[in-house]
PDB file of N, CA and C in Angstrom:
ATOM      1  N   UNK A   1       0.851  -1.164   0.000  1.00  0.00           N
ATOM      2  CA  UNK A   1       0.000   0.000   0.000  1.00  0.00           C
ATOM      3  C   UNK A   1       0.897   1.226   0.000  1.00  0.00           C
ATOM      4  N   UNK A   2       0.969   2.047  -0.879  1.00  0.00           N
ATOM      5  CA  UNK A   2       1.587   3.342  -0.954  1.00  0.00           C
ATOM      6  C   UNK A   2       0.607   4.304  -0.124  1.00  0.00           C
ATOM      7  N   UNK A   3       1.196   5.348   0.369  1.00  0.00           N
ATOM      8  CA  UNK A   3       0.753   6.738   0.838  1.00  0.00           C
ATOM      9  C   UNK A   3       1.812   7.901   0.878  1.00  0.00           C
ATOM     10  N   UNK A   4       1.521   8.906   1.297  1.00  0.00           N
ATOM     11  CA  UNK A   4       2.336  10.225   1.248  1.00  0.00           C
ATOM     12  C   UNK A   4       2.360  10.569   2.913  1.00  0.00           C
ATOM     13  N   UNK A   5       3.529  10.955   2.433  1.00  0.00           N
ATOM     14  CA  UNK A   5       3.795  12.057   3.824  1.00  0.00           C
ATOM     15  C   UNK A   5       3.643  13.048   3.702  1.00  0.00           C
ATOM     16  N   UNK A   6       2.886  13.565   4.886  1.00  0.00           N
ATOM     17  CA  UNK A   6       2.205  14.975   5.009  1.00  0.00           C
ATOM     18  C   UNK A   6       3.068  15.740   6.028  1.00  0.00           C
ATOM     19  N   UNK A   7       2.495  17.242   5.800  1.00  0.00           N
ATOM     20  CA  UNK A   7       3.206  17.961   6.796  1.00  0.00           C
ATOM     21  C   UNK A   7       2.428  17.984   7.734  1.00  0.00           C
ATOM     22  N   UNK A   8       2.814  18.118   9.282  1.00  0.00           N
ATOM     23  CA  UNK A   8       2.217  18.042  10.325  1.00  0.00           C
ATOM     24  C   UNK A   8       2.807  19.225  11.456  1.00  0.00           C
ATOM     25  N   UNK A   9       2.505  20.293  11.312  1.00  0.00           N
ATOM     26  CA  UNK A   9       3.107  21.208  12.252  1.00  0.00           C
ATOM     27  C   UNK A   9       4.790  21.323  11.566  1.00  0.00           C
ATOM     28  N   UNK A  10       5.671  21.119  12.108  1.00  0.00           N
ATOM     29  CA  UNK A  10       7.051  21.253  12.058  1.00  0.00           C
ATOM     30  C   UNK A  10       7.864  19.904  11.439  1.00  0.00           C
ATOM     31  N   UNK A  11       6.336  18.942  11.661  1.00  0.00           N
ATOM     32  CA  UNK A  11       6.951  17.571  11.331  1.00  0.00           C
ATOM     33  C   UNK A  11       6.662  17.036  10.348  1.00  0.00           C
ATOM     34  N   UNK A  12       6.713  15.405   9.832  1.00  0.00           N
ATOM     35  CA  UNK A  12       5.751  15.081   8.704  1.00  0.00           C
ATOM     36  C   UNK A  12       5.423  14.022   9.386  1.00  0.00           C
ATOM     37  N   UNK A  13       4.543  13.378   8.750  1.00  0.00           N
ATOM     38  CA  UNK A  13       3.589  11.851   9.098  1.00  0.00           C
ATOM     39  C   UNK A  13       2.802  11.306   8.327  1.00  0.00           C
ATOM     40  N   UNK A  14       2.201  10.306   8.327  1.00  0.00           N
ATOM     41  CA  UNK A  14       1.501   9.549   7.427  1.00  0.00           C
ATOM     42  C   UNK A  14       0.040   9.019   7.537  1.00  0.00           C
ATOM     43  N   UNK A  15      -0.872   9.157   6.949  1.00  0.00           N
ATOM     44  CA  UNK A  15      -2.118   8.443   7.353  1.00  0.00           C
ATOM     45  C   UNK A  15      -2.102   7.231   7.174  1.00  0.00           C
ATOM     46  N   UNK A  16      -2.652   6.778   8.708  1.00  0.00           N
ATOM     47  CA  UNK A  16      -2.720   5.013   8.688  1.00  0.00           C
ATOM     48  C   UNK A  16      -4.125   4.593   8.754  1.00  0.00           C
ATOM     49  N   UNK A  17      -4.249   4.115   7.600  1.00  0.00           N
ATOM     50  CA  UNK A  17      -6.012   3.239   7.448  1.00  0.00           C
ATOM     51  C   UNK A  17      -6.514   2.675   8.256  1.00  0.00           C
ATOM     52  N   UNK A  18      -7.880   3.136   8.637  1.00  0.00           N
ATOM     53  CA  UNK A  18      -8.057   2.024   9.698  1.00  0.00           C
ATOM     54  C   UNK A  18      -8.362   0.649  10.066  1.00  0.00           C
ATOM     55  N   UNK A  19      -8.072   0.104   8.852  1.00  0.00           N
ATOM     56  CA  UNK A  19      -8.780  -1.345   8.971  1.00  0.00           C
ATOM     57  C   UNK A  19      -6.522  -1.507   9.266  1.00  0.00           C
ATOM     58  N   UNK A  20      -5.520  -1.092   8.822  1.00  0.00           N
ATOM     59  CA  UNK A  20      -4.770  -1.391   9.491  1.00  0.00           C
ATOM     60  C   UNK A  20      -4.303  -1.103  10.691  1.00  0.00           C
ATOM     61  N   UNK A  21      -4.775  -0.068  11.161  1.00  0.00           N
ATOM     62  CA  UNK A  21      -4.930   0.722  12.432  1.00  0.00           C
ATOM     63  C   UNK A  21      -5.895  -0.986  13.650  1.00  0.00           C
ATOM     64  N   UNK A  22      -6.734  -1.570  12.944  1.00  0.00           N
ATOM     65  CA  UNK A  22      -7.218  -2.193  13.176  1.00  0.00           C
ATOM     66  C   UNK A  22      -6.784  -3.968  13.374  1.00  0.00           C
ATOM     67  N   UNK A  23      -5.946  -4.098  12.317  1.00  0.00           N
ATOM     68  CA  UNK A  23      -5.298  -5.183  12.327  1.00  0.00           C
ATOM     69  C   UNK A  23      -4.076  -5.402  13.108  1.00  0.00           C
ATOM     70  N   UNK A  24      -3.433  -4.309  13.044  1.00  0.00           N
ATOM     71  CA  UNK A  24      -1.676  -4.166  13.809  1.00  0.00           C
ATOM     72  C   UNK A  24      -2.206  -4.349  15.316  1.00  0.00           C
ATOM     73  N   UNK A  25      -3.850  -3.633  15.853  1.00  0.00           N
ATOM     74  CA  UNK A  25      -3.936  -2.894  17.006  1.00  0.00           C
ATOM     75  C   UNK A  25      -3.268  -2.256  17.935  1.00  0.00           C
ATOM     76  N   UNK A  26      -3.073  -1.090  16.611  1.00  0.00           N
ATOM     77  CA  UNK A  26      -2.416   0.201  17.178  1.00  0.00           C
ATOM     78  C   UNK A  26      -3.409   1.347  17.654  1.00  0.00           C
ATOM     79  N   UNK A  27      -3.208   1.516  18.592  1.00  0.00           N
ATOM     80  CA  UNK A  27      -4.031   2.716  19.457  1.00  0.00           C
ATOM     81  C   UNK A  27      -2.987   3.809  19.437  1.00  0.00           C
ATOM     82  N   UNK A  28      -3.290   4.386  21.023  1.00  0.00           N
ATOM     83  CA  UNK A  28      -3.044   5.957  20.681  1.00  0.00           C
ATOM     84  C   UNK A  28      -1.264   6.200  20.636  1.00  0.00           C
ATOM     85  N   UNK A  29      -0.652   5.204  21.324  1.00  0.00           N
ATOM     86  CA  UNK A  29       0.714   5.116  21.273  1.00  0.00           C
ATOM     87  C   UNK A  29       1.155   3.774  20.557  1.00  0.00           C
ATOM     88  N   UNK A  30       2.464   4.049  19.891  1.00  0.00           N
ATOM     89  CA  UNK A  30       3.096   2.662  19.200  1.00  0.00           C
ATOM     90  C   UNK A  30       4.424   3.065  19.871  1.00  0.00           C
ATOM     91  N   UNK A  31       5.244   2.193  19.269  1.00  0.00           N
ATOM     92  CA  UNK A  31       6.581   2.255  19.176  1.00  0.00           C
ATOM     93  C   UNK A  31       7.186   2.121  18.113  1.00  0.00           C
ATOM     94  N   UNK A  32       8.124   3.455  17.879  1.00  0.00           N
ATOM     95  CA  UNK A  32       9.030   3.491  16.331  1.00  0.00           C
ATOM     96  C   UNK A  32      10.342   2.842  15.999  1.00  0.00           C
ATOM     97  N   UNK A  33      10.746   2.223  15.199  1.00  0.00           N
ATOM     98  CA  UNK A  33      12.235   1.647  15.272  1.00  0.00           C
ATOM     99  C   UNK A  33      12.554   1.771  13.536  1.00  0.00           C
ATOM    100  N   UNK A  34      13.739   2.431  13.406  1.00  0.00           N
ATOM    101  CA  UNK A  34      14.270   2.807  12.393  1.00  0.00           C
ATOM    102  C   UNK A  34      15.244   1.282  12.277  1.00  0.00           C
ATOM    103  N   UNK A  35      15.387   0.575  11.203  1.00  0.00           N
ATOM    104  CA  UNK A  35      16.426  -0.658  11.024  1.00  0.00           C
ATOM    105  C   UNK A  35      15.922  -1.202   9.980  1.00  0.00           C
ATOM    106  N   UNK A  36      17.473  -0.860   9.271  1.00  0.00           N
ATOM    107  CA  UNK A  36      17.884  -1.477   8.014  1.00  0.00           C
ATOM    108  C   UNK A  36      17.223  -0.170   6.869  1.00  0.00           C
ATOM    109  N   UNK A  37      16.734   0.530   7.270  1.00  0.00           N
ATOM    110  CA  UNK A  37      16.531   1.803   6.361  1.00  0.00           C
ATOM    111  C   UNK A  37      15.048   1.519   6.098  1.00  0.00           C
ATOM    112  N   UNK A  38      14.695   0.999   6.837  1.00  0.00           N
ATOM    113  CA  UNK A  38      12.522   1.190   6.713  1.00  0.00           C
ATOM    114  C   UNK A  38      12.390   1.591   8.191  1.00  0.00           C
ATOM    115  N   UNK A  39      11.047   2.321   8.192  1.00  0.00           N
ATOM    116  CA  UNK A  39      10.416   2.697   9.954  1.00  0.00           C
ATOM    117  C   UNK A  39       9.448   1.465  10.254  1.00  0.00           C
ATOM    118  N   UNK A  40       9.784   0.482  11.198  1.00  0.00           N
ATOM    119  CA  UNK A  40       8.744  -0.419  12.027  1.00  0.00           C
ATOM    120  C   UNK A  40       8.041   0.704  13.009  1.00  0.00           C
ATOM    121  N   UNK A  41       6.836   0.241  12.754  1.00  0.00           N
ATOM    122  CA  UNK A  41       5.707   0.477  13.830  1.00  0.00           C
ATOM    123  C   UNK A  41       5.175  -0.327  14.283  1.00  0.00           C
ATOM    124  N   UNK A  42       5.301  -0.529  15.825  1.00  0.00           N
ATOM    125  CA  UNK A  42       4.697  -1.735  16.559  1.00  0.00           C
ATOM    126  C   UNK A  42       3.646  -1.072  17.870  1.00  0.00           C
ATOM    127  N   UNK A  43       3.001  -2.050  17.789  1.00  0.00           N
ATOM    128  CA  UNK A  43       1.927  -1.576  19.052  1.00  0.00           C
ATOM    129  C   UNK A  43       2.435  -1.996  20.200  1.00  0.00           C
ATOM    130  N   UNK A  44       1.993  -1.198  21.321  1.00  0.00           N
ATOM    131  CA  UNK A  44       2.633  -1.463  22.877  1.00  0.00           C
ATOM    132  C   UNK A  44       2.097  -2.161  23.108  1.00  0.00           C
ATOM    133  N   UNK A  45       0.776  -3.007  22.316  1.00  0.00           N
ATOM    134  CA  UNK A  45      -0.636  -3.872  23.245  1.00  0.00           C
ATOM    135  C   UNK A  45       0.397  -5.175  22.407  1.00  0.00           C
ATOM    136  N   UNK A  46       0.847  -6.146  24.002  1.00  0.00           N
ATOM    137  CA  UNK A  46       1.446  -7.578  23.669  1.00  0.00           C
ATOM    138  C   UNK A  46       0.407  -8.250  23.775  1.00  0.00           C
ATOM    139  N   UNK A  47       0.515  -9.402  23.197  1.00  0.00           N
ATOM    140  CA  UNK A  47      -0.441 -10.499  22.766  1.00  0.00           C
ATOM    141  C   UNK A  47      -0.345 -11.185  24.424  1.00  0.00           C
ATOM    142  N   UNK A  48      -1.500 -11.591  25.014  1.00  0.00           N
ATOM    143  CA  UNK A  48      -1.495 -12.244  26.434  1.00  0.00           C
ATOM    144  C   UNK A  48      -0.839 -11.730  27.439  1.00  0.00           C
ATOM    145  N   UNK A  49      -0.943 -10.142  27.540  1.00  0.00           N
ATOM    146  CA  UNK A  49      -0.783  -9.591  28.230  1.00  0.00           C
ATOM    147  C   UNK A  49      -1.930  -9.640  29.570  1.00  0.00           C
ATOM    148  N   UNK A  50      -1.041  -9.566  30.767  1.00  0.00           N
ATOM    149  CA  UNK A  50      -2.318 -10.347  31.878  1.00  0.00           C
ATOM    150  C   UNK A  50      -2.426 -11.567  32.033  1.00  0.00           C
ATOM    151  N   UNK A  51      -2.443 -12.482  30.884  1.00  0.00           N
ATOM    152  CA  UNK A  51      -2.899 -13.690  31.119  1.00  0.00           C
ATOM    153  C   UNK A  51      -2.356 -14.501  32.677  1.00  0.00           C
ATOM    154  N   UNK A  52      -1.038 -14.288  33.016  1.00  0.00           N
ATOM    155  CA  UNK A  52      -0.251 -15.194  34.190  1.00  0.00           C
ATOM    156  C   UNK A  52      -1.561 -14.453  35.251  1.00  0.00           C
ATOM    157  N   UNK A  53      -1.762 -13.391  35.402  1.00  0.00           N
ATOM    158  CA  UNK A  53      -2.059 -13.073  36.088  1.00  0.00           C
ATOM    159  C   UNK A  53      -3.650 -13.550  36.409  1.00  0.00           C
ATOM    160  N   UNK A  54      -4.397 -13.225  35.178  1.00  0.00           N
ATOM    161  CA  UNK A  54      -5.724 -13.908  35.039  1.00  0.00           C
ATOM    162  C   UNK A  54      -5.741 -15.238  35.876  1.00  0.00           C
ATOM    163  N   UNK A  55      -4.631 -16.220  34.962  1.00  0.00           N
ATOM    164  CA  UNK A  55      -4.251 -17.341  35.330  1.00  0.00           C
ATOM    165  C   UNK A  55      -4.651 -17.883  36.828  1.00  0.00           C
ATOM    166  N   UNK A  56      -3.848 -16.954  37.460  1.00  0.00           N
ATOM    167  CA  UNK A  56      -3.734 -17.209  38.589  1.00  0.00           C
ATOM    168  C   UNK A  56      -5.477 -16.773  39.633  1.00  0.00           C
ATOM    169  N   UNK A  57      -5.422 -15.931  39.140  1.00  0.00           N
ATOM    170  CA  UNK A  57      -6.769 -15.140  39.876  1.00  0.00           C
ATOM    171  C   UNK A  57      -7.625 -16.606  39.660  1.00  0.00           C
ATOM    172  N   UNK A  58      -7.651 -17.305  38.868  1.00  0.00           N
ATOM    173  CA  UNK A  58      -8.669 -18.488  38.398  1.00  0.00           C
ATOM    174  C   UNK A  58      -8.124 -19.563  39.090  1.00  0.00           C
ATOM    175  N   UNK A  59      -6.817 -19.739  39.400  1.00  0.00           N
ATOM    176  CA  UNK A  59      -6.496 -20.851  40.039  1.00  0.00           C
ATOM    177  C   UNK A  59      -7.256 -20.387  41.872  1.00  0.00           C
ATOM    178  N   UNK A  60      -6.878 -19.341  42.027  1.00  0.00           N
ATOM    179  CA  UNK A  60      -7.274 -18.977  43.243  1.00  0.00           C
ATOM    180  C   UNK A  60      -8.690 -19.091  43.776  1.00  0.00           C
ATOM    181  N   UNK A  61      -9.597 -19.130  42.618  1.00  0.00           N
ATOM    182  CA  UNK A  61     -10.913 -19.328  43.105  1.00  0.00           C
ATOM    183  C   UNK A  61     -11.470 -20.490  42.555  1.00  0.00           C
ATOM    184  N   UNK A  62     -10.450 -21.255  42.327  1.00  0.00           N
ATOM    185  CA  UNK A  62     -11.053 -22.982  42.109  1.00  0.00           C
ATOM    186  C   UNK A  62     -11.139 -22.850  40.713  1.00  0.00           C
ATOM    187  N   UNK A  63     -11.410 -22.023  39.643  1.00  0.00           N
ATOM    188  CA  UNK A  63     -12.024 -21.674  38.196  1.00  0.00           C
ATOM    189  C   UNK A  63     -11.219 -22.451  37.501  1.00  0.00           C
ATOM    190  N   UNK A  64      -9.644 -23.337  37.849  1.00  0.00           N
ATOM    191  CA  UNK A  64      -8.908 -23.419  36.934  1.00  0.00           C
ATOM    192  C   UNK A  64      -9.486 -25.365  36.377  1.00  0.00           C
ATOM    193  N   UNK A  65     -10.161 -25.985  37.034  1.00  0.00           N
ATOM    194  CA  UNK A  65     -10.541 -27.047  36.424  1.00  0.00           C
ATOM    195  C   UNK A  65     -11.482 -27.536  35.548  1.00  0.00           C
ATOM    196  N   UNK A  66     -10.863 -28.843  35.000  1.00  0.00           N
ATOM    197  CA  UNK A  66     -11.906 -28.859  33.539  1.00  0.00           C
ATOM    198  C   UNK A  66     -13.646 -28.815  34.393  1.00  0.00           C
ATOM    199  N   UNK A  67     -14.127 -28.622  32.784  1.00  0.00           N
ATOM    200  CA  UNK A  67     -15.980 -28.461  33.001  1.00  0.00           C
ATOM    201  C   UNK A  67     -16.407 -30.057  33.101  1.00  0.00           C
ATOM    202  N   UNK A  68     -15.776 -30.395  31.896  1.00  0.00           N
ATOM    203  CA  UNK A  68     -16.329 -32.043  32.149  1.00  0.00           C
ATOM    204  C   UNK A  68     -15.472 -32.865  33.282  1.00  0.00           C
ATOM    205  N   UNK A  69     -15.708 -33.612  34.333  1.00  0.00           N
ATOM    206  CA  UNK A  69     -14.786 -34.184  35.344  1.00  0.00           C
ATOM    207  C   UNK A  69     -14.444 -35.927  34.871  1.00  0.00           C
ATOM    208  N   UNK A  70     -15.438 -35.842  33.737  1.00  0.00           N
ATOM    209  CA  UNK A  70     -15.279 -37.596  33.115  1.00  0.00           C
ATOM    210  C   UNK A  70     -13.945 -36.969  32.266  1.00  0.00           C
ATOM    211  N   UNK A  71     -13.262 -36.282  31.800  1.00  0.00           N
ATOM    212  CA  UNK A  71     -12.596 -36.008  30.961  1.00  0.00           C
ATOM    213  C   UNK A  71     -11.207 -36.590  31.830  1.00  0.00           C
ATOM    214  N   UNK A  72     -11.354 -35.870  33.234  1.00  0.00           N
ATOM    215  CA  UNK A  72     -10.201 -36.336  33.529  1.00  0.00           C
ATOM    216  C   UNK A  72      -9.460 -37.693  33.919  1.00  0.00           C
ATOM    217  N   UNK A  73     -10.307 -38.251  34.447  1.00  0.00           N
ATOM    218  CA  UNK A  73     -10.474 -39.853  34.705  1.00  0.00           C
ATOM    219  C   UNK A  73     -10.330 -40.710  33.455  1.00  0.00           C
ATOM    220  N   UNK A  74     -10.278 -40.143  31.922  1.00  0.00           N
ATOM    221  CA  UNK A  74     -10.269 -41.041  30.507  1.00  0.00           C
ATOM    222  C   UNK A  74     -11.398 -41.839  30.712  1.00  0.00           C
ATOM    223  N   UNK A  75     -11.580 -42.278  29.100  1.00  0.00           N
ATOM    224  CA  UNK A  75     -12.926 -43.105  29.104  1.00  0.00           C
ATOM    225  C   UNK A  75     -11.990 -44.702  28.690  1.00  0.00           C
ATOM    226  N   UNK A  76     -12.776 -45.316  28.371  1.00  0.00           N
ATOM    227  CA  UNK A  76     -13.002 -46.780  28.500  1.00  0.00           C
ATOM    228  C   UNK A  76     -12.258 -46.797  27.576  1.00  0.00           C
ATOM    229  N   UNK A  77     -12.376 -46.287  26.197  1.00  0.00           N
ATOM    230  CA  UNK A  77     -11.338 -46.461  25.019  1.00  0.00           C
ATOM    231  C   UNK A  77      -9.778 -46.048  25.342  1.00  0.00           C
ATOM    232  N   UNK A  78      -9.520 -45.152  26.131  1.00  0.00           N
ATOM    233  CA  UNK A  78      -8.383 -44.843  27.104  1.00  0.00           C
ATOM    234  C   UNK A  78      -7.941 -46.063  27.581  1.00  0.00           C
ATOM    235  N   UNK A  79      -8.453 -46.953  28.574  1.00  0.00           N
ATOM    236  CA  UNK A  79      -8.235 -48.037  29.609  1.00  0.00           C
ATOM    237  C   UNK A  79      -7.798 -48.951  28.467  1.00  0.00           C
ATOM    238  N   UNK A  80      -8.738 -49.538  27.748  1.00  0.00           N
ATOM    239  CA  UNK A  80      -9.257 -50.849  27.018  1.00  0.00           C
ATOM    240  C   UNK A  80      -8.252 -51.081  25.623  1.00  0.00           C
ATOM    241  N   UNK A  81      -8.272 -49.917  24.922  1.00  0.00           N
ATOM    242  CA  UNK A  81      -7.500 -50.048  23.440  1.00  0.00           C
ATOM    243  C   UNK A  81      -6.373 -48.975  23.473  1.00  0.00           C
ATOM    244  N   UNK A  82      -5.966 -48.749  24.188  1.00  0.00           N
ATOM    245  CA  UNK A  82      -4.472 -47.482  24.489  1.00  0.00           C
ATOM    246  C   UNK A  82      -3.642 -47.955  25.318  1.00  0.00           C
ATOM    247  N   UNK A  83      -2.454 -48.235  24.395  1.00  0.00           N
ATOM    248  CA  UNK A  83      -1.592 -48.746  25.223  1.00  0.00           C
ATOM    249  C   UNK A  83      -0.488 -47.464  25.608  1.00  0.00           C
ATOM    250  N   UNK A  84      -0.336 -47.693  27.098  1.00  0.00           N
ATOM    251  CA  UNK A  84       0.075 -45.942  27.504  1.00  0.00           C
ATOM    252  C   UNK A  84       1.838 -46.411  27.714  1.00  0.00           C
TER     253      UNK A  84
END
């Protein structure tokens, strides 16, 4: 996708589309890195950010076990035709 750089006050910048604005999920801050002679733009939002923490909050209130409890015990095809 081509675009132009615009002037912006003292500076220049670029319009970013929002369906990529949307895909990268870049909000109101990114982070810039100049390397190898192109500008990366990355979003500050990490993928599973929280999660240990979630994690834990769920272990703490019992939340962390399976729904089905036959699941954990294996079924009959487990016992009978699986050799472990």
């Amino acid at each position: 996708m081509k675009t132009k750089i615009v002037a912006i006050g003292n500076s220049r910048g670029i319009r970013i589309p929002q369906t990529l604005l949307k895909q990268c999920q870049l909000k109101d801050s990114v982070e810039l890195e100049a390397k190898n002679g192109e500008l990366v733009i990355r979003s500050l939002i990490k993928p599973r950010t929280g999660w240990t923490q979630a994690f834990g909050e769920m272990a703490s209130k019992g939340e962390s076990r399976l729904l089905d409890p036959t699941l954990s015990s294996g079924s009959q095809w487990d016992s009978t035709e699986w050799t472990w």
